[in-house]
N, C-alpha and C. Protein backbone atom coordinates (compact mmCIF):
# COMPACT_ATOMS: atom_id res chain seq x y z
N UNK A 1 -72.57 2.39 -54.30
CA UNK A 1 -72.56 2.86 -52.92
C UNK A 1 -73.14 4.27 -52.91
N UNK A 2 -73.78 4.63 -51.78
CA UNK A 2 -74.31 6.21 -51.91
C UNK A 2 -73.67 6.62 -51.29
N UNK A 3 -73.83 8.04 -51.34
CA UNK A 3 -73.26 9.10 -50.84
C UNK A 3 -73.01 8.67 -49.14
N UNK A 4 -74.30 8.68 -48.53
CA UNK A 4 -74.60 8.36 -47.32
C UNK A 4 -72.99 7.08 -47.03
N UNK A 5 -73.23 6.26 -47.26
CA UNK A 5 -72.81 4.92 -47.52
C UNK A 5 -71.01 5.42 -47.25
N UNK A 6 -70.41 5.86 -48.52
CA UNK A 6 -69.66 6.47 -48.61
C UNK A 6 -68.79 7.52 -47.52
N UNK A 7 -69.30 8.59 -47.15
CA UNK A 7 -69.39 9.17 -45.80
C UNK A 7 -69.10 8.31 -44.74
N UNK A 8 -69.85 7.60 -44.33
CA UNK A 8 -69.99 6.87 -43.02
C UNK A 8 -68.48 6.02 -43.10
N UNK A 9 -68.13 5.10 -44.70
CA UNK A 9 -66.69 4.56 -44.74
C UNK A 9 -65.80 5.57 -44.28
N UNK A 10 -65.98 6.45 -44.86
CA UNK A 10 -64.93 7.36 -44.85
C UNK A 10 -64.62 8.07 -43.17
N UNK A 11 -65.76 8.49 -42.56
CA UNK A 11 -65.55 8.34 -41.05
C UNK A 11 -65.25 7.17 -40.64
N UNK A 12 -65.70 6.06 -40.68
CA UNK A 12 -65.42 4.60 -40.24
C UNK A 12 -63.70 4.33 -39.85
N UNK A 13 -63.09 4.84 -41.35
CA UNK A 13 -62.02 4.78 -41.28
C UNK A 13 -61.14 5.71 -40.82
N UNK A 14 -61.74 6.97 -40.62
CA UNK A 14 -60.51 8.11 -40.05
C UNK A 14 -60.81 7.33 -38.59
N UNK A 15 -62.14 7.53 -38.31
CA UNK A 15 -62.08 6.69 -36.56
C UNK A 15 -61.28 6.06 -36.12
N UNK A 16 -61.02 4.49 -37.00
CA UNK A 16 -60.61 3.28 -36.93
C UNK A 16 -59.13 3.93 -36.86
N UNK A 17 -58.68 4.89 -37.61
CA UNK A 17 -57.05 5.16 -37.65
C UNK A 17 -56.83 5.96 -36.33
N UNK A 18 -57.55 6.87 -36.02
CA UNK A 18 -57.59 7.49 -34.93
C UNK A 18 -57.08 6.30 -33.65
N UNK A 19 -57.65 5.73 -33.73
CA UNK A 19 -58.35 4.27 -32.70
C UNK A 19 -56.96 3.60 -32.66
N UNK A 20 -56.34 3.16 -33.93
CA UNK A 20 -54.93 2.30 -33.93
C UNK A 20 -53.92 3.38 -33.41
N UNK A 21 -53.71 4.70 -33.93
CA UNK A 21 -52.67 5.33 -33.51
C UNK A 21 -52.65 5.45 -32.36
N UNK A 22 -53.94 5.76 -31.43
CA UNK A 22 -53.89 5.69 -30.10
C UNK A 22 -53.41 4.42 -29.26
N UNK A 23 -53.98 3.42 -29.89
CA UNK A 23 -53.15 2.19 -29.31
C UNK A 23 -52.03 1.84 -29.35
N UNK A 24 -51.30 2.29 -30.77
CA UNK A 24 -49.83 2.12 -30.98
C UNK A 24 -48.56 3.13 -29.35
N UNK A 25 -49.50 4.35 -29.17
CA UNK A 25 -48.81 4.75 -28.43
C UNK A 25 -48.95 3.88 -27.24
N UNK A 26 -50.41 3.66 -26.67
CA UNK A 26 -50.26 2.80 -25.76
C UNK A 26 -49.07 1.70 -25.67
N UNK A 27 -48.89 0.69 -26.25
CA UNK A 27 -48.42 -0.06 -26.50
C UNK A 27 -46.86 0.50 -26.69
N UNK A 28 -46.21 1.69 -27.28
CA UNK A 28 -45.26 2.05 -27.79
C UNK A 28 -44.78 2.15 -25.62
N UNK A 29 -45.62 2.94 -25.03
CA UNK A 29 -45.56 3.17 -23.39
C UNK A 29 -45.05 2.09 -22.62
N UNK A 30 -45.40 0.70 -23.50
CA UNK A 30 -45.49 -0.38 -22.12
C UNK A 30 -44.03 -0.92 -22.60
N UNK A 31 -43.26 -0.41 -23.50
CA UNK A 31 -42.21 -1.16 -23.88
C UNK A 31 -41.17 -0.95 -22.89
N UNK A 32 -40.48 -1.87 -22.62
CA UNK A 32 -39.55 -1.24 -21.27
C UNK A 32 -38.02 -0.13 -22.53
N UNK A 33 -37.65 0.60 -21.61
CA UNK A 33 -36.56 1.80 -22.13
C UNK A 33 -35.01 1.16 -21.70
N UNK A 34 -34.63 0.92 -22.98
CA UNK A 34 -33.18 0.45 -23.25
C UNK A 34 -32.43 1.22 -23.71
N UNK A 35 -31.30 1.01 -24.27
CA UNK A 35 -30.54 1.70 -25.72
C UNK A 35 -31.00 1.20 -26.79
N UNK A 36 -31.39 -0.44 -26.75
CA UNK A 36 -32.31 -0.48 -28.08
C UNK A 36 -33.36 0.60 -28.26
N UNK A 37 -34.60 0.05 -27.54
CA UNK A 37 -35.64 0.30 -27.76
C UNK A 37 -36.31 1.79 -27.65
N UNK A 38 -35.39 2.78 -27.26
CA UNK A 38 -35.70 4.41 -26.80
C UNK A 38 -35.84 5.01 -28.24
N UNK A 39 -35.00 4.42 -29.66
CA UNK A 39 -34.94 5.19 -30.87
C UNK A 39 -35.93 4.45 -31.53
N UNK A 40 -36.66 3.33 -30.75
CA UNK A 40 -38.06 2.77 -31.46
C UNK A 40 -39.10 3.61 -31.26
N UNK A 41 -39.16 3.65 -29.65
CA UNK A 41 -40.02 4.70 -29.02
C UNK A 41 -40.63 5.40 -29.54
N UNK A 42 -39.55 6.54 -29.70
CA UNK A 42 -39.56 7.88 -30.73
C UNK A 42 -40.58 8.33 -31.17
């Protein structure tokens, strides 16, 4: 793999994590707020 090659994974993947954590919150938002689910929240 080159350098180039390499790089681009390596952004690919901070992106891609960027990308899920943002969705997790989304998703963490739509959960309705219980006594369960508020210390999931979190």
């Amino acid at each position: 793999m080159s350098n180039n090659q390499t790089n681009s994974s390596k952004y690919n993947l901070e992106e891609r994590t960027a990308k899920f954590g943002e969705n997790i919150i989304k998703f963490a938002k739509k959960i309705p707020k219980n006594n369960i689910t508020i210390p999931l929240r979190n």
